[in-house]
C-alpha atoms as a PDB file:
ATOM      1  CA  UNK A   1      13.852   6.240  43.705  1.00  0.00           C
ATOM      2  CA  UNK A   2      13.987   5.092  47.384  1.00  0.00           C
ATOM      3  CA  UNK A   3      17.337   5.175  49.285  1.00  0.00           C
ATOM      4  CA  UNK A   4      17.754   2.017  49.417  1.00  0.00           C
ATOM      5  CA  UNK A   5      17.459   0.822  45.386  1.00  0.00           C
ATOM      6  CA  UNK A   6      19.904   3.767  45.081  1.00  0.00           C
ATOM      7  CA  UNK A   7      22.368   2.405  47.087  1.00  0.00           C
ATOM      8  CA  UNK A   8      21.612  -0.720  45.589  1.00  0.00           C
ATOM      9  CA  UNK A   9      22.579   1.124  42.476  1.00  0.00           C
ATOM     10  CA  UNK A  10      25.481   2.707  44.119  1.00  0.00           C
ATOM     11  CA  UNK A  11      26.962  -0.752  45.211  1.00  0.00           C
ATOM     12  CA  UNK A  12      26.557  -2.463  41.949  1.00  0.00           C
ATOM     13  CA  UNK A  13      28.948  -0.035  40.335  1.00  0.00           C
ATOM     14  CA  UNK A  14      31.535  -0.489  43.044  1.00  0.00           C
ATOM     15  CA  UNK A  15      31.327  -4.248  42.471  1.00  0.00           C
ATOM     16  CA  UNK A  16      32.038  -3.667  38.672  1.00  0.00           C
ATOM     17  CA  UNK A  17      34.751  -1.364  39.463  1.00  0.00           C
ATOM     18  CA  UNK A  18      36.171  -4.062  42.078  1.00  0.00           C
ATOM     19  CA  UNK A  19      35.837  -7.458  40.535  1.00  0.00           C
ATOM     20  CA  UNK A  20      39.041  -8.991  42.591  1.00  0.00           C
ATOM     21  CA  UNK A  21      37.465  -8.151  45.752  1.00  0.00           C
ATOM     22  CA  UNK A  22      34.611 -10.527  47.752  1.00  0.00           C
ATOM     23  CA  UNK A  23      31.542  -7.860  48.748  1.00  0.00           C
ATOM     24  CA  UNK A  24      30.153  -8.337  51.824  1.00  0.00           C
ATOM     25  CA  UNK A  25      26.477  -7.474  51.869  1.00  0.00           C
ATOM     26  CA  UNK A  26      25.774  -7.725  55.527  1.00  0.00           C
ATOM     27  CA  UNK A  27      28.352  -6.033  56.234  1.00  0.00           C
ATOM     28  CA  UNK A  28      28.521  -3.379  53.268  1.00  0.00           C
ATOM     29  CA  UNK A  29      32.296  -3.659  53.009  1.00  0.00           C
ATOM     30  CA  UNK A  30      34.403  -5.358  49.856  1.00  0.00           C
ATOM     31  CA  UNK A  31      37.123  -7.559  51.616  1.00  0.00           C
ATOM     32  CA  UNK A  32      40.293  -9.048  49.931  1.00  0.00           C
ATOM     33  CA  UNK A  33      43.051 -11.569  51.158  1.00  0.00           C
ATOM     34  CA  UNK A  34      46.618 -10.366  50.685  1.00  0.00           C
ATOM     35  CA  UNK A  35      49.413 -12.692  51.683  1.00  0.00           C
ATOM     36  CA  UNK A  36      49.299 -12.909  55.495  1.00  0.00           C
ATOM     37  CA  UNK A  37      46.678  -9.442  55.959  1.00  0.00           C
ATOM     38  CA  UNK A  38      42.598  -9.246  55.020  1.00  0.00           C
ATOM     39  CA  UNK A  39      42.037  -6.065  53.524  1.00  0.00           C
ATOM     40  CA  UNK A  40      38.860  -4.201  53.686  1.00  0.00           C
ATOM     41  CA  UNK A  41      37.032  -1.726  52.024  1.00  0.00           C
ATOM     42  CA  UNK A  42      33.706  -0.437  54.165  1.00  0.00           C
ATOM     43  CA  UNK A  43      31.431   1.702  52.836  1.00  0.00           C
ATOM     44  CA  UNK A  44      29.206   3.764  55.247  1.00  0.00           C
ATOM     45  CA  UNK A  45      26.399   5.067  54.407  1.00  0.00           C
ATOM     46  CA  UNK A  46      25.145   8.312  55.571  1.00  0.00           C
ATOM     47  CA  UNK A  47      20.845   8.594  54.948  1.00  0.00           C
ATOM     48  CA  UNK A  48      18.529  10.996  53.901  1.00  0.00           C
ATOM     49  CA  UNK A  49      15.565  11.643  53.474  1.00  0.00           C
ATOM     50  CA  UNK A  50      15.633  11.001  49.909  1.00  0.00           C
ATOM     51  CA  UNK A  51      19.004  10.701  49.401  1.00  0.00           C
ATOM     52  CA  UNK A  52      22.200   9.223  51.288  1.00  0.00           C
ATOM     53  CA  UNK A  53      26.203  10.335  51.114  1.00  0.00           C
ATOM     54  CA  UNK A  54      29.184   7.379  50.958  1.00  0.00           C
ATOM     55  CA  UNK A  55      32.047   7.192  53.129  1.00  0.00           C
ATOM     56  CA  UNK A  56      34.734   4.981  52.192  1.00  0.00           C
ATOM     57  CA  UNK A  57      36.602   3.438  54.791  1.00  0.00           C
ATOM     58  CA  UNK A  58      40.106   0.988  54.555  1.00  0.00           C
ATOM     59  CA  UNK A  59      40.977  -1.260  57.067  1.00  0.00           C
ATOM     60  CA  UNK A  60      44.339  -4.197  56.920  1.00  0.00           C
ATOM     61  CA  UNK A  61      43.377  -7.088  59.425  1.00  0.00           C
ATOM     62  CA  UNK A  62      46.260  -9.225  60.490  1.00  0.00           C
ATOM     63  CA  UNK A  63      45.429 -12.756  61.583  1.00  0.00           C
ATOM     64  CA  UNK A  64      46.792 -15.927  62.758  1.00  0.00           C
ATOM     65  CA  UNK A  65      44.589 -18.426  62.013  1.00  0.00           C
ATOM     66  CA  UNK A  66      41.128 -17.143  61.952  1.00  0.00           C
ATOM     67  CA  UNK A  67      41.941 -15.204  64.983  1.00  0.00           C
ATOM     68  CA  UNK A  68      42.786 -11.909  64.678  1.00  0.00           C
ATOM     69  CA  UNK A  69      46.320 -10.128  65.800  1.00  0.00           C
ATOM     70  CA  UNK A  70      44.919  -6.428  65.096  1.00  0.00           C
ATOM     71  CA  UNK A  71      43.259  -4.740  63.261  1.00  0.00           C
ATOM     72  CA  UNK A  72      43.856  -0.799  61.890  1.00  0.00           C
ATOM     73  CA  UNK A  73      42.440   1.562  59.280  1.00  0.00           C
ATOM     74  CA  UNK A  74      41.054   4.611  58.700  1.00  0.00           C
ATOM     75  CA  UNK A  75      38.582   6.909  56.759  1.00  0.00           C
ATOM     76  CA  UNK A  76      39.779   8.498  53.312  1.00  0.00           C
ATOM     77  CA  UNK A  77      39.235  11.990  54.076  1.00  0.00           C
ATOM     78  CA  UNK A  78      41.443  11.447  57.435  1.00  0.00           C
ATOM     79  CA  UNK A  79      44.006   9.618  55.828  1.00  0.00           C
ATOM     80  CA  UNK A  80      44.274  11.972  52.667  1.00  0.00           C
ATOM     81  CA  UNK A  81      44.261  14.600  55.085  1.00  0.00           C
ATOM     82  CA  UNK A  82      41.131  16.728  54.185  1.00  0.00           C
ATOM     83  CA  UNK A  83      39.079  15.162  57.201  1.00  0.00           C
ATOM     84  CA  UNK A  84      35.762  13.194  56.465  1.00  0.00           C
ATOM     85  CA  UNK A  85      35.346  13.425  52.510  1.00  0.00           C
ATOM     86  CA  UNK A  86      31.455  12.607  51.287  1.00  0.00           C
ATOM     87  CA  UNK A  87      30.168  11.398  47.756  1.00  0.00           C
ATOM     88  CA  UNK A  88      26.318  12.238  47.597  1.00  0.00           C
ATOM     89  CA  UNK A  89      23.887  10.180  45.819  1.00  0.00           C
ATOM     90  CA  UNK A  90      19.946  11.874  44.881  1.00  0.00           C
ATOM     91  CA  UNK A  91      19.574   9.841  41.685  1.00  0.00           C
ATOM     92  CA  UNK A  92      20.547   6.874  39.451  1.00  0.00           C
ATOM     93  CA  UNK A  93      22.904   9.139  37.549  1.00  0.00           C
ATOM     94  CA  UNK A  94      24.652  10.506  40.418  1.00  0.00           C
ATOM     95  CA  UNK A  95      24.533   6.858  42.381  1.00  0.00           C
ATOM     96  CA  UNK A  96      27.491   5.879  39.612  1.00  0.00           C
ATOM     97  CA  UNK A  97      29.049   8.717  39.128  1.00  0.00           C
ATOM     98  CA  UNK A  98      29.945   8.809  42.906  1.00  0.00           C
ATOM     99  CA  UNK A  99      30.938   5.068  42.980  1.00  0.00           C
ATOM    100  CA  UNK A 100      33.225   6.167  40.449  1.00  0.00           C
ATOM    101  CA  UNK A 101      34.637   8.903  42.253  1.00  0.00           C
ATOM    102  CA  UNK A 102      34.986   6.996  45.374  1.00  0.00           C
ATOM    103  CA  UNK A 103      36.593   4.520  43.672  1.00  0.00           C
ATOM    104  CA  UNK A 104      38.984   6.577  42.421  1.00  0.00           C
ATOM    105  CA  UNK A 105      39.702   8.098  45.816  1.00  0.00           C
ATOM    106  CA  UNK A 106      40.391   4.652  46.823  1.00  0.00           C
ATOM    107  CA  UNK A 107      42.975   3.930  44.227  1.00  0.00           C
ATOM    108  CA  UNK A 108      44.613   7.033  44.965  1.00  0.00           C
ATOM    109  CA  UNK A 109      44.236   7.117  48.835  1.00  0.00           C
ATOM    110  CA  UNK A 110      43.238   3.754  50.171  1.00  0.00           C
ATOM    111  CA  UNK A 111      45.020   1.379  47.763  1.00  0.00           C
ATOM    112  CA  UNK A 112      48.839   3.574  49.223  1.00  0.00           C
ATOM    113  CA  UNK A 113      47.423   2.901  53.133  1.00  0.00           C
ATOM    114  CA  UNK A 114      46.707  -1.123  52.384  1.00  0.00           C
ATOM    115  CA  UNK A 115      50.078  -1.519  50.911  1.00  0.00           C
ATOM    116  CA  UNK A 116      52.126   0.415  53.094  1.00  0.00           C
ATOM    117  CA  UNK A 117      50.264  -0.975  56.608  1.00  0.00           C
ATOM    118  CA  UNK A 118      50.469  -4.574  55.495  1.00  0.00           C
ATOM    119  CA  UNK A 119      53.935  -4.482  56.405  1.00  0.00           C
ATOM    120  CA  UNK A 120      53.740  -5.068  60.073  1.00  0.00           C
ATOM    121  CA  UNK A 121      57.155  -3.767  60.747  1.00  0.00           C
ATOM    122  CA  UNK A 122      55.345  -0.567  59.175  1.00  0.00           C
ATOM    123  CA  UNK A 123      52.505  -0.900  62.079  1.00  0.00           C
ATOM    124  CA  UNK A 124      54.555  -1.565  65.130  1.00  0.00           C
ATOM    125  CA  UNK A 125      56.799   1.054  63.657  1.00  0.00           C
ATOM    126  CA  UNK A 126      54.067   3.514  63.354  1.00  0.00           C
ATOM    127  CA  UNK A 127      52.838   3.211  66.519  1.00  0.00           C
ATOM    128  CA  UNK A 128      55.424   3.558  68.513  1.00  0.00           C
ATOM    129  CA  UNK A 129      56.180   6.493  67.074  1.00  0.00           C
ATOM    130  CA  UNK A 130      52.592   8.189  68.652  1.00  0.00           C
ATOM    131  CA  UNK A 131      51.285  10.751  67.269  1.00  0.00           C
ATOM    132  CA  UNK A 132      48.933  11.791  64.622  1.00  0.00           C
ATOM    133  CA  UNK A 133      49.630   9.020  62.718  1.00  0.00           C
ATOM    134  CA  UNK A 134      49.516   6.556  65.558  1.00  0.00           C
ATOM    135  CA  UNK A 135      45.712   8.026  66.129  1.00  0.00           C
ATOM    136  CA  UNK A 136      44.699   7.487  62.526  1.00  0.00           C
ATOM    137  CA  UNK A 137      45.322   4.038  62.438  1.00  0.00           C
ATOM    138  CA  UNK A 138      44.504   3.050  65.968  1.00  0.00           C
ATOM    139  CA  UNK A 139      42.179   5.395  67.761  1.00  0.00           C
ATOM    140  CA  UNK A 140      42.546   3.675  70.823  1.00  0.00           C
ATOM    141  CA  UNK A 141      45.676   4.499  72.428  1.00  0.00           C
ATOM    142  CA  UNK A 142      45.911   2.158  75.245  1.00  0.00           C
ATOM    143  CA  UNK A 143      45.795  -0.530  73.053  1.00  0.00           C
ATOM    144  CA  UNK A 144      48.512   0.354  71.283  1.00  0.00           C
ATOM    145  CA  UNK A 145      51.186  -1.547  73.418  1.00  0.00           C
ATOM    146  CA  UNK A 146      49.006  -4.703  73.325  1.00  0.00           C
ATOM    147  CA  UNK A 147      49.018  -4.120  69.246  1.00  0.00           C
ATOM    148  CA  UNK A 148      52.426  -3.514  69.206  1.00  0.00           C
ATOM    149  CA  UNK A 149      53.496  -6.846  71.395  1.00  0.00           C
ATOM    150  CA  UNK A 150      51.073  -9.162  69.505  1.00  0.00           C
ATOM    151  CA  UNK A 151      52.458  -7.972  66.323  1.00  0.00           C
ATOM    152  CA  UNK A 152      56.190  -8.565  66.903  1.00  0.00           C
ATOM    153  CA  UNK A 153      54.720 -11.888  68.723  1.00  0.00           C
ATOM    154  CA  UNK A 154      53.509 -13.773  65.842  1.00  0.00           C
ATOM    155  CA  UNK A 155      55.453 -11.867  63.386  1.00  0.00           C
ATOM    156  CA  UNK A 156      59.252 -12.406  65.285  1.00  0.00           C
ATOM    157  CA  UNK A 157      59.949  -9.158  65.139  1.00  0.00           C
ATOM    158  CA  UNK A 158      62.310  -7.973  68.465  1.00  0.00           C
ATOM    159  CA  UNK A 159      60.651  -5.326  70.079  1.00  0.00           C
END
């Protein structure tokens, strides 16, 4: 089986498992609206030769309008703490048994980070705290400060 009908495979399980959520073929990510935040789902794909490994990825997008306010997120491995976690795929079989297993990993990892950062108060909180947590959800530091300020902008929170 090429790479590409397996990931085909691979996706079609995660779109049974998430039914609620809008997949995004272009951009190979499943995206939901909560309240006043996007949430996203992204799954990366890492290729083989003859096979390919899934990363799953979480991201809460804040927006006023269509324009967004910021944007944070994070892989599942980083935020679970175990650094970069992989679900391999060789075969048909193993193509739903990952999707399974990354979609529990979700549940239990991603589904806690979407709730708790779409509470801005949580964001602006976090970062300006620093830190490792800071880094997960923003990698860029010096635009923490601009995050931070647009946040409690549109939000009226006092800084």
């Amino acid at each position: 089986m090429k790479v590409s009908e397996l990931q085909d495979v691979f996706l079609g399980e995660l779109k049974e498992l998430l039914p609620e959520w809008k997949f995004v073929k272009r951009e190979r990510h499943f995206k939901l609206k909560r309240d006043e935040v996007v949430w996203f789902f992204h799954i990366s794909c890492i290729n083989h030769e003859s096979d390919f490994d899934a990363v799953g990825n979480v991201a809460v997008e804040y927006l006023s309008g269509k324009e967004r306010v910021c944007i944070i997120g994070a892989e599942l491995g980083n935020i679970e703490g175990s650094g970069q976690t992989r679900f391999s795929v060789s075969s048909s079989d193993e193509a739903i048994s990952s999707a399974k297993g990354l979609y529990d990993f979700f549940v239990e990892v991603g589904q806690p980070f979407l709730h708790k950062f779409s509470n801005a108060n949580e964001v602006i909180s976090t970062l300006k705290c620093g830190g490792k947590e800071a880094m997960l959800i923003s990698p860029f530091t010096d635009q923490h400060e601009v995050q931070i300020n647009r946040l409690c902008q549109e939000y009226g929170i006092g800084m």
